[in-house]
PDB file of N, CA and C in Angstrom:
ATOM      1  N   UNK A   1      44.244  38.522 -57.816  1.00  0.00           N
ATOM      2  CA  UNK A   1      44.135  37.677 -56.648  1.00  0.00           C
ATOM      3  C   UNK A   1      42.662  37.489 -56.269  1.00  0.00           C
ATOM      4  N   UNK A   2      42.685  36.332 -56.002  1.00  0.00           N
ATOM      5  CA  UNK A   2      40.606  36.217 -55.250  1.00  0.00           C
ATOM      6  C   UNK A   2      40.539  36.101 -54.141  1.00  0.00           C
ATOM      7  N   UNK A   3      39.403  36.248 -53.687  1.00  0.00           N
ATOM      8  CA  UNK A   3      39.168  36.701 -52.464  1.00  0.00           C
ATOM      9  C   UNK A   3      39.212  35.318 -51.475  1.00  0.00           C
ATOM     10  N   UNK A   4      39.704  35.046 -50.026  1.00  0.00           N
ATOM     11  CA  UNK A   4      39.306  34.082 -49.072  1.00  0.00           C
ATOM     12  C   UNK A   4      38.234  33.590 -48.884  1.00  0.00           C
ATOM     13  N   UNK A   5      38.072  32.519 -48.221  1.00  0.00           N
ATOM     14  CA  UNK A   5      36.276  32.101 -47.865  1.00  0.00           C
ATOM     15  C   UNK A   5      36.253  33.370 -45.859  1.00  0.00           C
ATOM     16  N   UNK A   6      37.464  33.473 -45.949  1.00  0.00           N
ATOM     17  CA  UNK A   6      36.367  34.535 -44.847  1.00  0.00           C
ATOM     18  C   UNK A   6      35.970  35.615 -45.025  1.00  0.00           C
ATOM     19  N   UNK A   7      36.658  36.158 -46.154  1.00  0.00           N
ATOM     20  CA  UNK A   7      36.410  37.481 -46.408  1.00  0.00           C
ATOM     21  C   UNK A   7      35.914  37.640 -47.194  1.00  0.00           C
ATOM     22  N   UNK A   8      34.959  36.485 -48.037  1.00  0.00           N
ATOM     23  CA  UNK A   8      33.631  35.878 -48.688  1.00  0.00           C
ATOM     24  C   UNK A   8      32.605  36.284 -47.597  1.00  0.00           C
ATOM     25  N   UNK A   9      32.779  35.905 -46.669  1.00  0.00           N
ATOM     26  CA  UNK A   9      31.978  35.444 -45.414  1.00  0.00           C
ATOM     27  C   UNK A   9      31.756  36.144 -44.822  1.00  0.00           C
ATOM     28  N   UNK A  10      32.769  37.169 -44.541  1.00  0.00           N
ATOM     29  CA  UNK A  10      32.312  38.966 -43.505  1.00  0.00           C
ATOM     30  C   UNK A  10      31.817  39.710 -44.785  1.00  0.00           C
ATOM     31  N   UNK A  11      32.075  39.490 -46.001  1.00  0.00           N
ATOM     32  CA  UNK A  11      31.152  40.640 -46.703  1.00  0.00           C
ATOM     33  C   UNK A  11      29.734  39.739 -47.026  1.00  0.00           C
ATOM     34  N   UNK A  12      29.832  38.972 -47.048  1.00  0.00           N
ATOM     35  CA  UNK A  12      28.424  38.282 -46.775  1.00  0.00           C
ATOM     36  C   UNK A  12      27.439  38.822 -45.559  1.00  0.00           C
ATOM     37  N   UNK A  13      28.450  38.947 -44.563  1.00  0.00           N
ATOM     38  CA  UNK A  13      27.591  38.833 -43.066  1.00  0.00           C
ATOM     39  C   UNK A  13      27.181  40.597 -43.069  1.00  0.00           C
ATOM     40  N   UNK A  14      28.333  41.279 -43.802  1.00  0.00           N
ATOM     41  CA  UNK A  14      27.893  42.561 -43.449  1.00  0.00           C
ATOM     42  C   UNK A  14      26.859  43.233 -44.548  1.00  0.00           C
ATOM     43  N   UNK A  15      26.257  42.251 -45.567  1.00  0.00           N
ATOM     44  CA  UNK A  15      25.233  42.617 -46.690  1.00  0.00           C
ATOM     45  C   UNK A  15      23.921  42.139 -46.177  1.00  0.00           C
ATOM     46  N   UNK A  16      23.962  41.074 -45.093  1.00  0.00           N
ATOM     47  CA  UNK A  16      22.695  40.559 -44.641  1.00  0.00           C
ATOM     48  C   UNK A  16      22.474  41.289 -43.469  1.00  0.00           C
ATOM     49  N   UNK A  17      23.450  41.697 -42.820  1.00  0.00           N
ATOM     50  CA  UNK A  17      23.090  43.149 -41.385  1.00  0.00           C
ATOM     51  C   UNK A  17      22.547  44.144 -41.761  1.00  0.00           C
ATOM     52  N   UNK A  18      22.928  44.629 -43.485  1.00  0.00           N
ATOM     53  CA  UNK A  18      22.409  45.966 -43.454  1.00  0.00           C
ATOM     54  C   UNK A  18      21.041  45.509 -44.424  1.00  0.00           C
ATOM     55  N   UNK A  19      20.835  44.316 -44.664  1.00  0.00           N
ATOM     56  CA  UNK A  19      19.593  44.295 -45.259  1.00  0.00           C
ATOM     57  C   UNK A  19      18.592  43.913 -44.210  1.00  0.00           C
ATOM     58  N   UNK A  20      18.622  43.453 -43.257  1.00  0.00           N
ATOM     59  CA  UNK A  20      17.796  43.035 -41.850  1.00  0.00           C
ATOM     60  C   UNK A  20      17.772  43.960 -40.859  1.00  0.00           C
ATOM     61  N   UNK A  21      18.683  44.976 -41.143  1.00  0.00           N
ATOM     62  CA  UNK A  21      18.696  46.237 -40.647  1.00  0.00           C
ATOM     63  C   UNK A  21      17.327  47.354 -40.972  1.00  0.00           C
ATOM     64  N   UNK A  22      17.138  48.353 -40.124  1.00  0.00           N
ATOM     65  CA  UNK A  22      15.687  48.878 -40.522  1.00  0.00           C
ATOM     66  C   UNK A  22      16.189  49.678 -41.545  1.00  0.00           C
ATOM     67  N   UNK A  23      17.450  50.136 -42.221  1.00  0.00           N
ATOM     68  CA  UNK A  23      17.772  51.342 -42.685  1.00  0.00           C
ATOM     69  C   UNK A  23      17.818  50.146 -44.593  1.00  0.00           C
ATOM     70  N   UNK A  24      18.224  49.414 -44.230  1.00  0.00           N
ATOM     71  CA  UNK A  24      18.333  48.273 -45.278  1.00  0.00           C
ATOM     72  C   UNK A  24      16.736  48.012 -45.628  1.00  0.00           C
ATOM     73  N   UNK A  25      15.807  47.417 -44.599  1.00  0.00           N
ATOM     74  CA  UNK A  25      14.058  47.689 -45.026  1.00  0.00           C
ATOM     75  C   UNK A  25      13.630  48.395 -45.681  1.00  0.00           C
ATOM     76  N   UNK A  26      13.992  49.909 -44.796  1.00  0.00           N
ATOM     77  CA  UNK A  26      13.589  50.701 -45.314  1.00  0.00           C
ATOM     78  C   UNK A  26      14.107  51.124 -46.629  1.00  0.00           C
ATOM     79  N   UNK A  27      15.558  50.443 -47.429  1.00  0.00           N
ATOM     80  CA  UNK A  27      15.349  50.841 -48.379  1.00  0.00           C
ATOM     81  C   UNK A  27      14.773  50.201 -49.164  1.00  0.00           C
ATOM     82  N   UNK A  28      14.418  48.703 -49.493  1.00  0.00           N
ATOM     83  CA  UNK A  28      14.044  47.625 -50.138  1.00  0.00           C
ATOM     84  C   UNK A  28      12.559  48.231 -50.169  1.00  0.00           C
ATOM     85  N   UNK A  29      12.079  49.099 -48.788  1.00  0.00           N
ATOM     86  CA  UNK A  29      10.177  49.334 -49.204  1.00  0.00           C
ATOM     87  C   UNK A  29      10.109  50.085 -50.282  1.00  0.00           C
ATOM     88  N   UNK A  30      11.378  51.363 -50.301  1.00  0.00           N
ATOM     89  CA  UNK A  30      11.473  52.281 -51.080  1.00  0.00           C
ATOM     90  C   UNK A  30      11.353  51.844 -52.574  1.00  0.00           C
ATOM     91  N   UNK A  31      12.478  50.711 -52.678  1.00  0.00           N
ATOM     92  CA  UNK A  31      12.305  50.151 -54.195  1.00  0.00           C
ATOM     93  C   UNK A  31      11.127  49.640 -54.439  1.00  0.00           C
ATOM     94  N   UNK A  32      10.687  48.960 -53.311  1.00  0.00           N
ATOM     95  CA  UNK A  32       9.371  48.211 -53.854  1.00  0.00           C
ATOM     96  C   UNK A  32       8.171  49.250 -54.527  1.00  0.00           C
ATOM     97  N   UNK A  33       7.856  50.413 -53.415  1.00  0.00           N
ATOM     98  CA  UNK A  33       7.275  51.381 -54.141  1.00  0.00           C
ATOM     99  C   UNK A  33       7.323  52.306 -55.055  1.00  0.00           C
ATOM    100  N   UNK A  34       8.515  52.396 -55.198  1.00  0.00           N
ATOM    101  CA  UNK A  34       8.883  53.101 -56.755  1.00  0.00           C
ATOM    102  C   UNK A  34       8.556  52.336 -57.394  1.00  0.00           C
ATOM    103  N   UNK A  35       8.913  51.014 -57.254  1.00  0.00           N
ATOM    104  CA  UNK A  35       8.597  49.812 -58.632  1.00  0.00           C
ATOM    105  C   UNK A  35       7.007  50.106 -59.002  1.00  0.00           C
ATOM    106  N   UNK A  36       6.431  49.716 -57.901  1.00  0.00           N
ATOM    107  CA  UNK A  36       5.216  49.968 -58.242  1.00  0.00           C
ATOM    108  C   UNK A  36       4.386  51.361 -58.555  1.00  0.00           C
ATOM    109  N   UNK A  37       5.017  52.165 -58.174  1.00  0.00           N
ATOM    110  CA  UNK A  37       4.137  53.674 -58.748  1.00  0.00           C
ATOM    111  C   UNK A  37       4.883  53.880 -60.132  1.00  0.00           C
ATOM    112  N   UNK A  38       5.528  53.186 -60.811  1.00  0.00           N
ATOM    113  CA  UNK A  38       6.478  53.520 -61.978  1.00  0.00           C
ATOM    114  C   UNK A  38       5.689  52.247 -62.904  1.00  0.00           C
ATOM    115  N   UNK A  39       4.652  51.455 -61.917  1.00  0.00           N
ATOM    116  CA  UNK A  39       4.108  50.126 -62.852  1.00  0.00           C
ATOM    117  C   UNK A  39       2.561  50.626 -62.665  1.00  0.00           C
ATOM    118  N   UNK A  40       1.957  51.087 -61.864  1.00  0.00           N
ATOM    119  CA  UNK A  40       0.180  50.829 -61.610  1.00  0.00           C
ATOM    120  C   UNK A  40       0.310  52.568 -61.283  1.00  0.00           C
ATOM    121  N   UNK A  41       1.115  53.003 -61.214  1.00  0.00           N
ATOM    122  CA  UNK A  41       0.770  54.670 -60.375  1.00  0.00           C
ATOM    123  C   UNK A  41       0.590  54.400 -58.760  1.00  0.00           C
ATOM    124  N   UNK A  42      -0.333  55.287 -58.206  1.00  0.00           N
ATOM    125  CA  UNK A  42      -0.841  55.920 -57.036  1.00  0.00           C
ATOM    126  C   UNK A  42      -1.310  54.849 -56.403  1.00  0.00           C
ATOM    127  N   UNK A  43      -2.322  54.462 -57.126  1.00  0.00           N
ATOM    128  CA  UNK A  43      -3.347  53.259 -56.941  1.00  0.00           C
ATOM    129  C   UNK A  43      -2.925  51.943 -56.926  1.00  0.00           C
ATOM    130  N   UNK A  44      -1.228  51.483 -57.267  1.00  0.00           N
ATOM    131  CA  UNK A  44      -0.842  50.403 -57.076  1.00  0.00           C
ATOM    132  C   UNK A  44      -0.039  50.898 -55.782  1.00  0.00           C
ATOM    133  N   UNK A  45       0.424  52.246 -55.362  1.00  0.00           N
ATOM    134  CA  UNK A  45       1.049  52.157 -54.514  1.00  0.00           C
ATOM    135  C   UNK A  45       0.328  52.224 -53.482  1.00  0.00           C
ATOM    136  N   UNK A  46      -1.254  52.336 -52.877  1.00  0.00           N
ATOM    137  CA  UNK A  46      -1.987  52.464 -51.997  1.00  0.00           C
ATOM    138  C   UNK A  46      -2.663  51.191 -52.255  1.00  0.00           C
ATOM    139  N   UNK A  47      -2.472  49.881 -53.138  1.00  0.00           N
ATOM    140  CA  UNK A  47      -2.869  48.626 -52.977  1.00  0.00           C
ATOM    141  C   UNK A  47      -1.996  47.755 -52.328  1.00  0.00           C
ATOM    142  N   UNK A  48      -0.812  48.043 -52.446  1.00  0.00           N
ATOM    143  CA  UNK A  48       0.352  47.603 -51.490  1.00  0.00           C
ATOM    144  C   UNK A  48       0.473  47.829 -50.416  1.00  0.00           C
ATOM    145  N   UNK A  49       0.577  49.241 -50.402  1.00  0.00           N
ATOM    146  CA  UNK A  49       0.470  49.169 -48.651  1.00  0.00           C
ATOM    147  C   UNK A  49      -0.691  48.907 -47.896  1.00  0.00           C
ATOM    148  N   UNK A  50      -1.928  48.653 -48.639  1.00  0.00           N
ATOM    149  CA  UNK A  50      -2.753  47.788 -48.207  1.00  0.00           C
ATOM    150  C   UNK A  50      -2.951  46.792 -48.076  1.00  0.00           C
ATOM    151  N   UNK A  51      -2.017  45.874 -48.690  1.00  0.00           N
ATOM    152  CA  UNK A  51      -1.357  44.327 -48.872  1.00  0.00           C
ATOM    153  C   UNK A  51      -0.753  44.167 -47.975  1.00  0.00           C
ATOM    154  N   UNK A  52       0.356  45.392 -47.493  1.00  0.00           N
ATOM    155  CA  UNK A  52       1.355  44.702 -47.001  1.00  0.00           C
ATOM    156  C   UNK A  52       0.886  44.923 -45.008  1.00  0.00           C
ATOM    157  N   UNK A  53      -0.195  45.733 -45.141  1.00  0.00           N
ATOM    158  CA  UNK A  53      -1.129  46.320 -43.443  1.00  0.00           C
ATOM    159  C   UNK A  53      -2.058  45.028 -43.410  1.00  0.00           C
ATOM    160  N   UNK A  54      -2.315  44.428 -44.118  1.00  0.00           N
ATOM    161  CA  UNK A  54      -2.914  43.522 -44.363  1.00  0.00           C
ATOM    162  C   UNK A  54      -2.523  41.889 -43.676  1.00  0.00           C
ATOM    163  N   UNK A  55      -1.587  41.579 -44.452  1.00  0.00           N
ATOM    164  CA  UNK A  55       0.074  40.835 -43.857  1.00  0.00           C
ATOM    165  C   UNK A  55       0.383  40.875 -42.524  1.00  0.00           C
ATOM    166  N   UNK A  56       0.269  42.134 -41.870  1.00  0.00           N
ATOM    167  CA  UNK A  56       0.639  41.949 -41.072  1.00  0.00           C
ATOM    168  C   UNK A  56      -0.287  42.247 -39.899  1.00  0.00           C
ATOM    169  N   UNK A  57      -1.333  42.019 -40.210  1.00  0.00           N
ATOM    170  CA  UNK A  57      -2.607  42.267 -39.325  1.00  0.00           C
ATOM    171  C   UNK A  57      -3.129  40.242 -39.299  1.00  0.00           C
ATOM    172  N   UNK A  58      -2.425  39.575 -40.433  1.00  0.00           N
ATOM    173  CA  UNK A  58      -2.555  38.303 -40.663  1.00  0.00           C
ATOM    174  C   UNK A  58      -1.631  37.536 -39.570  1.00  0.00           C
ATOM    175  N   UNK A  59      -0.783  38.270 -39.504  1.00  0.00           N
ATOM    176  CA  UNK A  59       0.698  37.755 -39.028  1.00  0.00           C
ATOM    177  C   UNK A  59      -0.025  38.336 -37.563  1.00  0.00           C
ATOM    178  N   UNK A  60       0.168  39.246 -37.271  1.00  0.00           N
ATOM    179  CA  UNK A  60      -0.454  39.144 -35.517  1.00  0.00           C
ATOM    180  C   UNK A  60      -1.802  37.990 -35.085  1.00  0.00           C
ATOM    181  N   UNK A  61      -2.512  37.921 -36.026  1.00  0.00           N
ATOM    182  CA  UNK A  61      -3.720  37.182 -35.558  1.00  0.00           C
ATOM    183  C   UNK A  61      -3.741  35.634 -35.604  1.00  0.00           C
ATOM    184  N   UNK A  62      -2.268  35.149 -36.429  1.00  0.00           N
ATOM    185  CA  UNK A  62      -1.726  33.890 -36.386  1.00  0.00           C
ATOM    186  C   UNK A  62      -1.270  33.890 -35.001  1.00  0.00           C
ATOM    187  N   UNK A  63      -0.138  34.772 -34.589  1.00  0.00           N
ATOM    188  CA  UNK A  63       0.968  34.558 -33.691  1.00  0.00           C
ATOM    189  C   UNK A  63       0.383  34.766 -32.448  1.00  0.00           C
ATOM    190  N   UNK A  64      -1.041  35.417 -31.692  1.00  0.00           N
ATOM    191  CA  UNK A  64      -0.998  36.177 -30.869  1.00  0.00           C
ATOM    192  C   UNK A  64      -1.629  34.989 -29.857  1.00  0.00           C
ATOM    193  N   UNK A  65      -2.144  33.680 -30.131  1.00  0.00           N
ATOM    194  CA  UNK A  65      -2.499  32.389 -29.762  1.00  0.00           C
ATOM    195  C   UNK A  65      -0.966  32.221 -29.029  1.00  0.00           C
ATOM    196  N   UNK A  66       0.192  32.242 -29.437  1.00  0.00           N
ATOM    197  CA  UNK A  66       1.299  31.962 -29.227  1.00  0.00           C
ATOM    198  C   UNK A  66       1.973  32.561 -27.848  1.00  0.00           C
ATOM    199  N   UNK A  67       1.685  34.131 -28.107  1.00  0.00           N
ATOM    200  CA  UNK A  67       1.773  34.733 -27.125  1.00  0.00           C
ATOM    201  C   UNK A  67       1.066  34.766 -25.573  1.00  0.00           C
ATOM    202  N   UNK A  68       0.602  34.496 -26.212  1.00  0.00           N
ATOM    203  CA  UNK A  68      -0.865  34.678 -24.801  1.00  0.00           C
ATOM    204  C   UNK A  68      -1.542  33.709 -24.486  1.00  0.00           C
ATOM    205  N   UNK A  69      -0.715  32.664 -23.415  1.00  0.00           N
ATOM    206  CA  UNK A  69      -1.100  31.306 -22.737  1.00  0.00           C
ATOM    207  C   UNK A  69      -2.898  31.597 -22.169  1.00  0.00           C
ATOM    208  N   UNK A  70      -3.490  30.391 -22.569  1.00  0.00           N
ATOM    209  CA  UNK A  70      -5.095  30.320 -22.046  1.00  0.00           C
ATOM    210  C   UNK A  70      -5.363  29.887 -20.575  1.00  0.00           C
TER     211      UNK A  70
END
């Protein structure tokens, strides 16, 4: 038997909660950095998270015009 389009649709909804979820982030950082200490070592994994402090030091200094009427 195959599955409904709603029950397509709640296991859809409940794969994108736990990936937008911090516990879901947090595992996707995990892979990301294994990937990379298993590809560059140490030194790719302390270029990333310098990439990614980076990003988001980009991302506040875009948005913060936004926030904070002149």
């Amino acid at each position: 038997m195959g599955t409904s389009k709603k029950q397509k649709k709640r296991e859809w909804l409940r794969y994108r909660d736990f990936v937008l979820s911090p516990y879901g982030v947090i595992k996707i950082k995990s892979l990301g950095y294994t990937l990379t200490y298993a590809h560059a070592g140490w030194q790719g994994v302390c270029m990333l998270g310098a990439a990614v402090s980076l990003l988001a030091l980009l991302l506040w200094w875009i948005t913060r015009r936004v926030a904070m009427p002149e």
